[in-house]
C-alpha atoms as a PDB file:
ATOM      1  CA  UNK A   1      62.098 100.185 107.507  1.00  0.00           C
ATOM      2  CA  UNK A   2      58.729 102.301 107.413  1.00  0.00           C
ATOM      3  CA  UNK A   3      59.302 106.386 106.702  1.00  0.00           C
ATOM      4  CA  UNK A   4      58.599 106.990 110.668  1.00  0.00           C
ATOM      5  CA  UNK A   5      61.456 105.198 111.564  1.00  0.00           C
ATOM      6  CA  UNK A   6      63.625 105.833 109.022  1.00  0.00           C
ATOM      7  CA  UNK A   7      63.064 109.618 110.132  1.00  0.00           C
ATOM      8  CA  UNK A   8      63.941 108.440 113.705  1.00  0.00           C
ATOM      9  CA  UNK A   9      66.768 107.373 112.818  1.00  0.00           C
ATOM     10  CA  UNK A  10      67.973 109.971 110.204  1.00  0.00           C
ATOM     11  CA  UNK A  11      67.344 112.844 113.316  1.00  0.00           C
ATOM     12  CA  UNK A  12      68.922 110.787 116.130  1.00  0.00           C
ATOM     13  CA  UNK A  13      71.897 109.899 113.900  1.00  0.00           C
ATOM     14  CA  UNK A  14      72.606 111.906 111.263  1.00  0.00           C
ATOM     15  CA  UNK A  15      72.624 115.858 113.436  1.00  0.00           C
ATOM     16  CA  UNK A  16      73.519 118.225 110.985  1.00  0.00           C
ATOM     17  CA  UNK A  17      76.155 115.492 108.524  1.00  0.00           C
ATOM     18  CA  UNK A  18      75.232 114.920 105.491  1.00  0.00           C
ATOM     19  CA  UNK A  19      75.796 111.966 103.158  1.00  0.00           C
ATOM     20  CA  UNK A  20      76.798 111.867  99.639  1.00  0.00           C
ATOM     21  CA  UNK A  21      76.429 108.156  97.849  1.00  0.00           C
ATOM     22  CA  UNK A  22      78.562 107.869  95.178  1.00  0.00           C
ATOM     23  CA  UNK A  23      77.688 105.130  92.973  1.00  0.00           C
ATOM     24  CA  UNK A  24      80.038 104.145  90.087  1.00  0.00           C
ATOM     25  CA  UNK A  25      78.595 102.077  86.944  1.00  0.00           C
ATOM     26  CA  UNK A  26      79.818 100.938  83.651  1.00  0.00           C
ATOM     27  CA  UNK A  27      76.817  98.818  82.120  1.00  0.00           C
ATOM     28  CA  UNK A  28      75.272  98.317  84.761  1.00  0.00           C
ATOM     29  CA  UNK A  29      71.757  98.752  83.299  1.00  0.00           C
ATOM     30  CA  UNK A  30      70.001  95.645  85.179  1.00  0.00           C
ATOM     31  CA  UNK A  31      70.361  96.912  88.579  1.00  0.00           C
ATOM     32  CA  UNK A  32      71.690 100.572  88.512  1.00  0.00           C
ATOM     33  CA  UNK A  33      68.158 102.235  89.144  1.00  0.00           C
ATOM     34  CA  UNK A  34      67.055  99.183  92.062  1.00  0.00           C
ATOM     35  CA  UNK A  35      70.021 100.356  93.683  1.00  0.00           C
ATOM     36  CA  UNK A  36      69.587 104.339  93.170  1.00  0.00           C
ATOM     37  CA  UNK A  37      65.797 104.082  94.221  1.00  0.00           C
ATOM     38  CA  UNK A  38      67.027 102.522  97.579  1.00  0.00           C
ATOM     39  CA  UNK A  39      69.532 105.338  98.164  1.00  0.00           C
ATOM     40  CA  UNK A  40      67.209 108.008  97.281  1.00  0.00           C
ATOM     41  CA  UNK A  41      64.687 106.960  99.581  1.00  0.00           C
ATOM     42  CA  UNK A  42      66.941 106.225 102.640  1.00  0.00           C
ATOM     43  CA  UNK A  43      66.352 109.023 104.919  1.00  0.00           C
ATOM     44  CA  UNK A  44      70.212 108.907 105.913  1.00  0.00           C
ATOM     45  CA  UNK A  45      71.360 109.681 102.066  1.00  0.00           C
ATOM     46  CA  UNK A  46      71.454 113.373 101.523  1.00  0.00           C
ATOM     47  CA  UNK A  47      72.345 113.226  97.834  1.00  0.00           C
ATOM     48  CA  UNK A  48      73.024 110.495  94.876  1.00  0.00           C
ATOM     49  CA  UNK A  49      75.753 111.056  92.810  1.00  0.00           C
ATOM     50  CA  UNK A  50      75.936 108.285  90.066  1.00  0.00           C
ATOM     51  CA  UNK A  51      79.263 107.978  87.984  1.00  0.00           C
ATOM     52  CA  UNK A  52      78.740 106.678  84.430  1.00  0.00           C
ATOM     53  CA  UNK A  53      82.267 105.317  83.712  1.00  0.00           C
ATOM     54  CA  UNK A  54      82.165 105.053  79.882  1.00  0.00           C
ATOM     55  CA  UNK A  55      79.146 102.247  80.149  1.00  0.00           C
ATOM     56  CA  UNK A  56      78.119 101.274  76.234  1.00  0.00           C
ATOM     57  CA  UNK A  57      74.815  99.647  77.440  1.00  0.00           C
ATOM     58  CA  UNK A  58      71.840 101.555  78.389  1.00  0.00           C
ATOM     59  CA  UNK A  59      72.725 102.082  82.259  1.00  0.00           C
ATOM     60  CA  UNK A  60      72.634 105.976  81.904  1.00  0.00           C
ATOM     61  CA  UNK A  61      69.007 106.047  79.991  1.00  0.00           C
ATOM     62  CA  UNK A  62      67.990 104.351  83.129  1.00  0.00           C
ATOM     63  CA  UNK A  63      68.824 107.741  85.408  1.00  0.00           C
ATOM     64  CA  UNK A  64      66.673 109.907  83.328  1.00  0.00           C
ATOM     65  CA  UNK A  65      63.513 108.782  84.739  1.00  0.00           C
ATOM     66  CA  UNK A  66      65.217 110.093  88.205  1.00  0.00           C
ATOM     67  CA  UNK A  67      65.437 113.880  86.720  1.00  0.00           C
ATOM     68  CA  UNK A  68      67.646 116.271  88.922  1.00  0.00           C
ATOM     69  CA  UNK A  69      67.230 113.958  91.655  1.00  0.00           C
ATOM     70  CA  UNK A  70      70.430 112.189  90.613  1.00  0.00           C
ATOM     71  CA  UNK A  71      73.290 114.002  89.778  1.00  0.00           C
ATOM     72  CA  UNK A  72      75.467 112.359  87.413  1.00  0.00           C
ATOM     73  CA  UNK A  73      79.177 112.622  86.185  1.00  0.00           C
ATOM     74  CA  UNK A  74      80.069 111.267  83.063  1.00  0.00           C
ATOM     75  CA  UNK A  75      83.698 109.568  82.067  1.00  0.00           C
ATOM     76  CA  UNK A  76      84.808 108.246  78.598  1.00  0.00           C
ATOM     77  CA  UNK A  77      85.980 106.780  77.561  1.00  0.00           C
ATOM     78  CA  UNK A  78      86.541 104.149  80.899  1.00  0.00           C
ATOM     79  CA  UNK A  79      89.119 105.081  82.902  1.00  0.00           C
ATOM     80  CA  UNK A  80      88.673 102.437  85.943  1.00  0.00           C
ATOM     81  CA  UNK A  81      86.860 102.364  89.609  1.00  0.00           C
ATOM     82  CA  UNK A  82      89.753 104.382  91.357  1.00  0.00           C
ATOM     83  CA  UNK A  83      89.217 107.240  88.653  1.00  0.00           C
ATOM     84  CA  UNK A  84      85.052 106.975  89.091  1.00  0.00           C
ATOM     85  CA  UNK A  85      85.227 106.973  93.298  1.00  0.00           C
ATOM     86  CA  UNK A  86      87.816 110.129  92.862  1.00  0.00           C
ATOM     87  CA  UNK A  87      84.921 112.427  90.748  1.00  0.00           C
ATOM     88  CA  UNK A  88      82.209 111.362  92.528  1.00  0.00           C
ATOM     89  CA  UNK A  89      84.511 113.097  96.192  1.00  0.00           C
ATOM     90  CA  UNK A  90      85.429 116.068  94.250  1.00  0.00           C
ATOM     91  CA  UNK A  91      81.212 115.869  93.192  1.00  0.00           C
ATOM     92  CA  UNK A  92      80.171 115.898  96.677  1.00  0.00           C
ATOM     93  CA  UNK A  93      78.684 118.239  98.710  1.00  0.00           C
ATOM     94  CA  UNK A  94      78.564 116.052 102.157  1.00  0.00           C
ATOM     95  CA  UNK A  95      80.492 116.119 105.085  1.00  0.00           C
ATOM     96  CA  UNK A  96      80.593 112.071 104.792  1.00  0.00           C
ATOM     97  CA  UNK A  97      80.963 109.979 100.927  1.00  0.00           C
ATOM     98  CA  UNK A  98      79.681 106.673 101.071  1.00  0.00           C
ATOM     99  CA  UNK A  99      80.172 104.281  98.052  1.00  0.00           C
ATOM    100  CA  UNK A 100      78.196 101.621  96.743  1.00  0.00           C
ATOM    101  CA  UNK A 101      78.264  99.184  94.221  1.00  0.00           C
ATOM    102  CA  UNK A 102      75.635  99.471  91.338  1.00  0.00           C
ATOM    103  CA  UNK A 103      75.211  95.675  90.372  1.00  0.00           C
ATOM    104  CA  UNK A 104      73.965  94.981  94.038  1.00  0.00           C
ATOM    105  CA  UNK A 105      71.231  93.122  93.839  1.00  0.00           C
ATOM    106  CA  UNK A 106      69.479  93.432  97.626  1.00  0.00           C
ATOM    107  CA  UNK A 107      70.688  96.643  98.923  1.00  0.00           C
ATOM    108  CA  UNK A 108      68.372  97.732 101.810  1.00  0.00           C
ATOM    109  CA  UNK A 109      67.805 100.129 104.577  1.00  0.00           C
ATOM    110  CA  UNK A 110      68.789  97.771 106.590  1.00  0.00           C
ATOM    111  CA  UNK A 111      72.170  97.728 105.382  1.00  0.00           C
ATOM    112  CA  UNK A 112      72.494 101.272 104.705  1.00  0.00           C
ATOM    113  CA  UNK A 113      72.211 101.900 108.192  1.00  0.00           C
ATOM    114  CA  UNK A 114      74.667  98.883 109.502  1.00  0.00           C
ATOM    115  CA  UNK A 115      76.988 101.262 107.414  1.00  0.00           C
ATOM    116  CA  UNK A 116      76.201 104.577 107.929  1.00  0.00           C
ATOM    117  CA  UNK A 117      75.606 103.723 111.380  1.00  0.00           C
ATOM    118  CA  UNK A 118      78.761 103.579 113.106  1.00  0.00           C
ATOM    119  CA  UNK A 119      80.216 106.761 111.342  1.00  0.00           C
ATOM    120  CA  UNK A 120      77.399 109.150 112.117  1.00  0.00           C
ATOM    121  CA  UNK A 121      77.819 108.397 115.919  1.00  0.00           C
ATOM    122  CA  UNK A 122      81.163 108.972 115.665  1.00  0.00           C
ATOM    123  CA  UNK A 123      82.304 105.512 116.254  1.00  0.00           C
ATOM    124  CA  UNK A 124      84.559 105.142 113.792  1.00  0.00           C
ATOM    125  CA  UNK A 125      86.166 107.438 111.294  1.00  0.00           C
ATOM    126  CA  UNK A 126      85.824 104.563 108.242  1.00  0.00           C
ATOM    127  CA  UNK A 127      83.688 102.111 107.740  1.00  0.00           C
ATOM    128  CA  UNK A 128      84.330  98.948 105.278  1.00  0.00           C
ATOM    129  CA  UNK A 129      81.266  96.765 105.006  1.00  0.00           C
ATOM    130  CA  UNK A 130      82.124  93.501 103.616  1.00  0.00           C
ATOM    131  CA  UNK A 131      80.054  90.796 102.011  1.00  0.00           C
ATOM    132  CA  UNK A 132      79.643  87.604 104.898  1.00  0.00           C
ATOM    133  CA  UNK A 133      80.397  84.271 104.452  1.00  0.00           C
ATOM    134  CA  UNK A 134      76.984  83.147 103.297  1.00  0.00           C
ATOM    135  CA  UNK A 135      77.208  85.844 100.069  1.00  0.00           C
ATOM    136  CA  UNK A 136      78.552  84.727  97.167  1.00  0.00           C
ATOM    137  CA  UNK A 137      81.777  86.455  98.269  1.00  0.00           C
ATOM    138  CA  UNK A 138      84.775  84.617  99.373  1.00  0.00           C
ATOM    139  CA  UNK A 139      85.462  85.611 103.030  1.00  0.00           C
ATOM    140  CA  UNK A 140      88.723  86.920 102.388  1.00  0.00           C
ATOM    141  CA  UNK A 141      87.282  89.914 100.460  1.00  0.00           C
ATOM    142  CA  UNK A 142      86.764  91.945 103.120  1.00  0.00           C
ATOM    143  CA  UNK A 143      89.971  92.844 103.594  1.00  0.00           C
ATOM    144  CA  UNK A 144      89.767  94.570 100.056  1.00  0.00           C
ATOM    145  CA  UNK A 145      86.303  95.058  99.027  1.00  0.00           C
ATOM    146  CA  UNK A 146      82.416  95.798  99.982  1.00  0.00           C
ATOM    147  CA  UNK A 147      80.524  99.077 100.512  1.00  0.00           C
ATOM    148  CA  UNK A 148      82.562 101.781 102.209  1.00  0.00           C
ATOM    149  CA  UNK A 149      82.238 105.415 104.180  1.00  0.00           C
ATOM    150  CA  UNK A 150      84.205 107.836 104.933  1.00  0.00           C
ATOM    151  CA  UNK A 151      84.850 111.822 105.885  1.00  0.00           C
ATOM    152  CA  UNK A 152      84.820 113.656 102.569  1.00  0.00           C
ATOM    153  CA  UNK A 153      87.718 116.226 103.903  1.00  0.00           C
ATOM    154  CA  UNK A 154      89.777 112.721 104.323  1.00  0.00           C
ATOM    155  CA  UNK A 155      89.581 111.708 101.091  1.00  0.00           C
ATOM    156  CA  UNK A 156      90.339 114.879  99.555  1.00  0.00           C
ATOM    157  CA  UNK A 157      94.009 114.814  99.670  1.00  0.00           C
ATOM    158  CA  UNK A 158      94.053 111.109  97.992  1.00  0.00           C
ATOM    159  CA  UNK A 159      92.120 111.773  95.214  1.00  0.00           C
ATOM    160  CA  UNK A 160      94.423 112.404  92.750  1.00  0.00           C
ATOM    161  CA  UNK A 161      96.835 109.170  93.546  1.00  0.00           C
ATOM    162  CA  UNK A 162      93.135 107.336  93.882  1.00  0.00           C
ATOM    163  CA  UNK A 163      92.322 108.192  90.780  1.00  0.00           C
ATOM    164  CA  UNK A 164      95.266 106.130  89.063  1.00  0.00           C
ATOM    165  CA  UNK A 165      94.370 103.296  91.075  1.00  0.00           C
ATOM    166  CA  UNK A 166      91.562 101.143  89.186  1.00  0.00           C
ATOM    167  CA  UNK A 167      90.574  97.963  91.006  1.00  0.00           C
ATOM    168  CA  UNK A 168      93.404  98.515  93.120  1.00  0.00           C
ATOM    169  CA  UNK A 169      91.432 101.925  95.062  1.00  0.00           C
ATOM    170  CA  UNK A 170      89.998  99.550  97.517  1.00  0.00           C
ATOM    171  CA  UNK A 171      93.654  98.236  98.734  1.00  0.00           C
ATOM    172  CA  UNK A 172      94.882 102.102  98.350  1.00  0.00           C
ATOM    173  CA  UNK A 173      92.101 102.828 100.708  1.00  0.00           C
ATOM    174  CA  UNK A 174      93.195  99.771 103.055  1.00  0.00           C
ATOM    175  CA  UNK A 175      96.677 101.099 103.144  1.00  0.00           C
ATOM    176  CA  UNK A 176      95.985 104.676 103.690  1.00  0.00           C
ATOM    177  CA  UNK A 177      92.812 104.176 106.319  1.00  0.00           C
ATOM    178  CA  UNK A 178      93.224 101.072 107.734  1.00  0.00           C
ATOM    179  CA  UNK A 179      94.127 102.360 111.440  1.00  0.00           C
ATOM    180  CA  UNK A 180      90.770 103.850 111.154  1.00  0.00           C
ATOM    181  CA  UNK A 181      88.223 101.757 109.295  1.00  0.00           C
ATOM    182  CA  UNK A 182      85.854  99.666 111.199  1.00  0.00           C
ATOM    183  CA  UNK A 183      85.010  96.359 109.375  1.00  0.00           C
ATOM    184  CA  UNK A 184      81.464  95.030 110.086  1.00  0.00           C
ATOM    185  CA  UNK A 185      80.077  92.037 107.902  1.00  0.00           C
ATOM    186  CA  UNK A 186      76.575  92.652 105.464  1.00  0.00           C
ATOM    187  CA  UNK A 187      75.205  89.508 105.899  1.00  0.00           C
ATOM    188  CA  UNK A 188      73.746  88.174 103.123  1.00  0.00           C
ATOM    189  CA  UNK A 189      74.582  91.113 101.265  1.00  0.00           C
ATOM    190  CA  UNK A 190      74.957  90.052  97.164  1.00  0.00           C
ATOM    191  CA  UNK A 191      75.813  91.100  94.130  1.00  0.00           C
ATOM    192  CA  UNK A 192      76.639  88.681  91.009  1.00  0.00           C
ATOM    193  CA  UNK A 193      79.553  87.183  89.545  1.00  0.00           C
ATOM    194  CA  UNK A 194      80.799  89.239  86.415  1.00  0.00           C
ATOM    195  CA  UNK A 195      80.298  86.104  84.102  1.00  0.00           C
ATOM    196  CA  UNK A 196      76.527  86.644  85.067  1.00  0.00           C
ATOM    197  CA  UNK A 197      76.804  89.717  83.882  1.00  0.00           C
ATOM    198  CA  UNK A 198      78.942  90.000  80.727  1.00  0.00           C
ATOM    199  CA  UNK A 199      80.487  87.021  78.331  1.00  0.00           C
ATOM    200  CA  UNK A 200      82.765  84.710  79.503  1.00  0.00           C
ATOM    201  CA  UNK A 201      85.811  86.025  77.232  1.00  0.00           C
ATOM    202  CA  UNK A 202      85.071  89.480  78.506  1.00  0.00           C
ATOM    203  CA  UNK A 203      84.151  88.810  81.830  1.00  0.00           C
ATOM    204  CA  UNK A 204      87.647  86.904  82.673  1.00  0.00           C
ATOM    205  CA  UNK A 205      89.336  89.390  80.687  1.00  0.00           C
ATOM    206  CA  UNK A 206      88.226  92.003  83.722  1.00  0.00           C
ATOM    207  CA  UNK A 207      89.314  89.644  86.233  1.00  0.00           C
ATOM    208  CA  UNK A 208      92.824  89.467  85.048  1.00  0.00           C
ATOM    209  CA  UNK A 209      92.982  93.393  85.296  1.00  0.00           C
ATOM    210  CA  UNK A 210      91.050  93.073  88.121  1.00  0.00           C
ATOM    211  CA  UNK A 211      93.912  91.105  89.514  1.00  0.00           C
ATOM    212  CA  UNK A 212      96.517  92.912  88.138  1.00  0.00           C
ATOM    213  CA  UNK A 213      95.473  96.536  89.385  1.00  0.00           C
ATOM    214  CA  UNK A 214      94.765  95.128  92.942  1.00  0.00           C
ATOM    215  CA  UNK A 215      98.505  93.096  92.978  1.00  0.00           C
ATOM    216  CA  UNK A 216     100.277  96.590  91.759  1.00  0.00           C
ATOM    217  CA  UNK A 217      98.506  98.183  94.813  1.00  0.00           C
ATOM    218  CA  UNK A 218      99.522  95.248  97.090  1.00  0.00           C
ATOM    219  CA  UNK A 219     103.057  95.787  95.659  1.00  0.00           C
ATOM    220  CA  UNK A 220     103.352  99.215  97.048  1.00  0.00           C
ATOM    221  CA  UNK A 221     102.300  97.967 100.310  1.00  0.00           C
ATOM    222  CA  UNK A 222     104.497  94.655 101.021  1.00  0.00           C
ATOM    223  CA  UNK A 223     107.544  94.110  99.376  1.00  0.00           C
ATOM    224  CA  UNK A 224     107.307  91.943  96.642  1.00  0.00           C
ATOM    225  CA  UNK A 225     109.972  90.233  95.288  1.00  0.00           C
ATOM    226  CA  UNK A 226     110.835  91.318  91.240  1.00  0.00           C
ATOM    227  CA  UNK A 227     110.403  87.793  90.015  1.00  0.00           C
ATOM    228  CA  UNK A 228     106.661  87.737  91.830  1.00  0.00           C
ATOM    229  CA  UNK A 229     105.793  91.132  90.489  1.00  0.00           C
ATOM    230  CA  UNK A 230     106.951  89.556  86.892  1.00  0.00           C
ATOM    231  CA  UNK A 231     103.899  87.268  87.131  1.00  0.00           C
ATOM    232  CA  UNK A 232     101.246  89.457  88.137  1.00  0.00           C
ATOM    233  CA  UNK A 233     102.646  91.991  85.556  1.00  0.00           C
ATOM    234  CA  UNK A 234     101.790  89.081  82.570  1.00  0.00           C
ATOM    235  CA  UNK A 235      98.493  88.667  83.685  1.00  0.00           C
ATOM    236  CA  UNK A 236      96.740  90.136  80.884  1.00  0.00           C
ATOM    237  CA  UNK A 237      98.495  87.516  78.224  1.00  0.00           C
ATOM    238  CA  UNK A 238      96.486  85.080  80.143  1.00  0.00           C
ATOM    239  CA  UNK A 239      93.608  83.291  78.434  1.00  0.00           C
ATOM    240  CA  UNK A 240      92.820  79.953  80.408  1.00  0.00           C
ATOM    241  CA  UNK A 241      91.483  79.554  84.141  1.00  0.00           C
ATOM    242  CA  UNK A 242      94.808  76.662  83.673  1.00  0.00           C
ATOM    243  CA  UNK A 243      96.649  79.677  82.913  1.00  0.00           C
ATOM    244  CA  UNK A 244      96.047  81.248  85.977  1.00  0.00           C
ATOM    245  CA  UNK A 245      96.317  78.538  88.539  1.00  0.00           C
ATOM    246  CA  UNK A 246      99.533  77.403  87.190  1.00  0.00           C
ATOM    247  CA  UNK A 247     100.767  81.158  87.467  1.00  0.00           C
ATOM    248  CA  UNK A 248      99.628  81.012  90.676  1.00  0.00           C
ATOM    249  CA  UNK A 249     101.754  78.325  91.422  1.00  0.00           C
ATOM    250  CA  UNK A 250     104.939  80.100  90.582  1.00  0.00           C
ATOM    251  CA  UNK A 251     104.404  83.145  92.851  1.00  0.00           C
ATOM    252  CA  UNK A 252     106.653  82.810  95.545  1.00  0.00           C
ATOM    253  CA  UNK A 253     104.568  85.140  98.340  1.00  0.00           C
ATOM    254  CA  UNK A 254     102.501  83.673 100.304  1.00  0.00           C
ATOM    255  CA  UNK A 255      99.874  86.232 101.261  1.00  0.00           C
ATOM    256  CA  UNK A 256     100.036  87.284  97.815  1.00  0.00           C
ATOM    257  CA  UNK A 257      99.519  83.768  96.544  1.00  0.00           C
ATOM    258  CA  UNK A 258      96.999  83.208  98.883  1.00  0.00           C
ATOM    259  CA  UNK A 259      95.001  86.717  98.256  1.00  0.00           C
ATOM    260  CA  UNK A 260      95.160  85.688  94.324  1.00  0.00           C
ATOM    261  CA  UNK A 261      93.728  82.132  95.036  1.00  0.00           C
ATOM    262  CA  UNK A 262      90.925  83.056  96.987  1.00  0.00           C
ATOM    263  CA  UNK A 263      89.830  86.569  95.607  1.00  0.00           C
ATOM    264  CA  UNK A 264      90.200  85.966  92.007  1.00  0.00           C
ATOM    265  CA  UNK A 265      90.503  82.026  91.405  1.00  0.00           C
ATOM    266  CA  UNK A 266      87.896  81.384  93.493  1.00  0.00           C
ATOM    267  CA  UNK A 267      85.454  83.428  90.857  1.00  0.00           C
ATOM    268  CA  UNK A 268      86.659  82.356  87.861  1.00  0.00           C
ATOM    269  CA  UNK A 269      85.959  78.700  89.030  1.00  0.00           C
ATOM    270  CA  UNK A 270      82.227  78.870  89.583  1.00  0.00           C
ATOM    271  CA  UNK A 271      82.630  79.780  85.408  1.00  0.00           C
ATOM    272  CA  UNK A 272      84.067  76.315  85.067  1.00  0.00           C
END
């Protein structure tokens, strides 16, 4: 999108709202400033607010060459993505928080509008854009991840209970917003697969937590039985991708079972 249209747009869209994208990282330092350079020169982004969540790598020597045009927020030591989407709300100063994922690797204008879009016209108090089927995301996913907005006076009274959510914010956020979130597929939309990004020991060891933070989230929504719960509660003694499919097998909930199977197992095989 060229900077006449992008102004177009920005004036017949965004009136007087403002946007805040909050960007949460922890070693990100491949594609952190790709992504922050698109935000900053979307014409619908008011302000970038990146939150370096303990990262060890050099992710947060790549914001100095932004200068004051970034605000950052620092966390250590890591403290989880619920805890990093909850200081970058209380950091903003727009009507409307958007949050985006720093290890996207295409992020456009394009897309920044598909979700900005429909919550500067006042179409939709919440918008959840999800990864399509022709990402590297499994389908299912979009009923608990992908780039999201919202009304910052919303979110205000959850930050505190988001904050103690890691992985699981984005199912906290389904449970507390769903009524009002519009879900709209980013097609083609990518970002990698953590064993691109980090060592295979340390890159299924996230999974597992990743897993286990979303289940005890899921837990609070459905009820799951104590015996099911057990399970997902054990999931950080587990080593093996066997592991994990065969304690998949045990869990007696289906939704659960199938949620597991086709947001987490499905990653962990493309390592195999």
């Amino acid at each position: 999108m060229n900077n006449k249209k992008a102004l177009s747009l920005n004036k017949s869209l965004n009136g007087e709202k403002t946007v805040s994208a909050i960007v949460p990282f922890y070693n990100e330092e491949k594609t952190l400033a790709t992504v922050v350079t698109t935000l900053l020169n979307n014409s619908l982004i008011g302000e970038v607010i990146c939150i370096n969540d303990g990262s060890t790598d050099k992710s947060l020597e790549t914001l100095k060459s932004f200068g004051n045009k970034v605000r950052v927020v620092s966390v250590n030591p890591n403290r989880g993505k619920g805890n990093a989407l909850s200081q970058g709300i209380k950091a903003a100063r727009g009507e409307i928080v958007a949050f985006f994922d720093a290890d996207l690797l295409n992020l456009s204008d394009a897309y920044i509008s598909m979700l900005l879009k429909p919550i500067l016209m006042e179409d939709a108090r919440a918008v959840l854009g999800y990864p399509s089927s022709d990402s590297k995301l499994p389908e299912l996913i979009a009923g608990y991840s992908g780039e999201r907005a919202y009304y910052r006076k919303d979110l205000m009274p959850h930050v505190k209970k988001m904050s103690k959510t890691g992985f699981g914010v984005e199912v906290y956020l389904n449970r507390n917003f769903g009524n009002t979130t519009l879900k709209i597929p980013l097609k083609g939309l990518a970002g990698p697969y953590k064993h691109q990004k980090y060592s295979s020991t340390f890159a299924f060891k996230e999974y597992m937590g990743e897993a286990r933070e979303i289940t005890v989230e899921l837990a609070k929504t459905r009820m799951i039985k104590a015996e099911d719960y057990k399970i997902v509660k054990n999931f950080n003694k587990i080593r093996t991708i066997k592991e994990f499919r065969n304690s998949i097998k045990n869990i007696n909930d289906s939704i659960l079972k199938e949620a597991l199977e086709k947001y987490v197992l499905k990653y962990l095989q493309a390592e195999e």
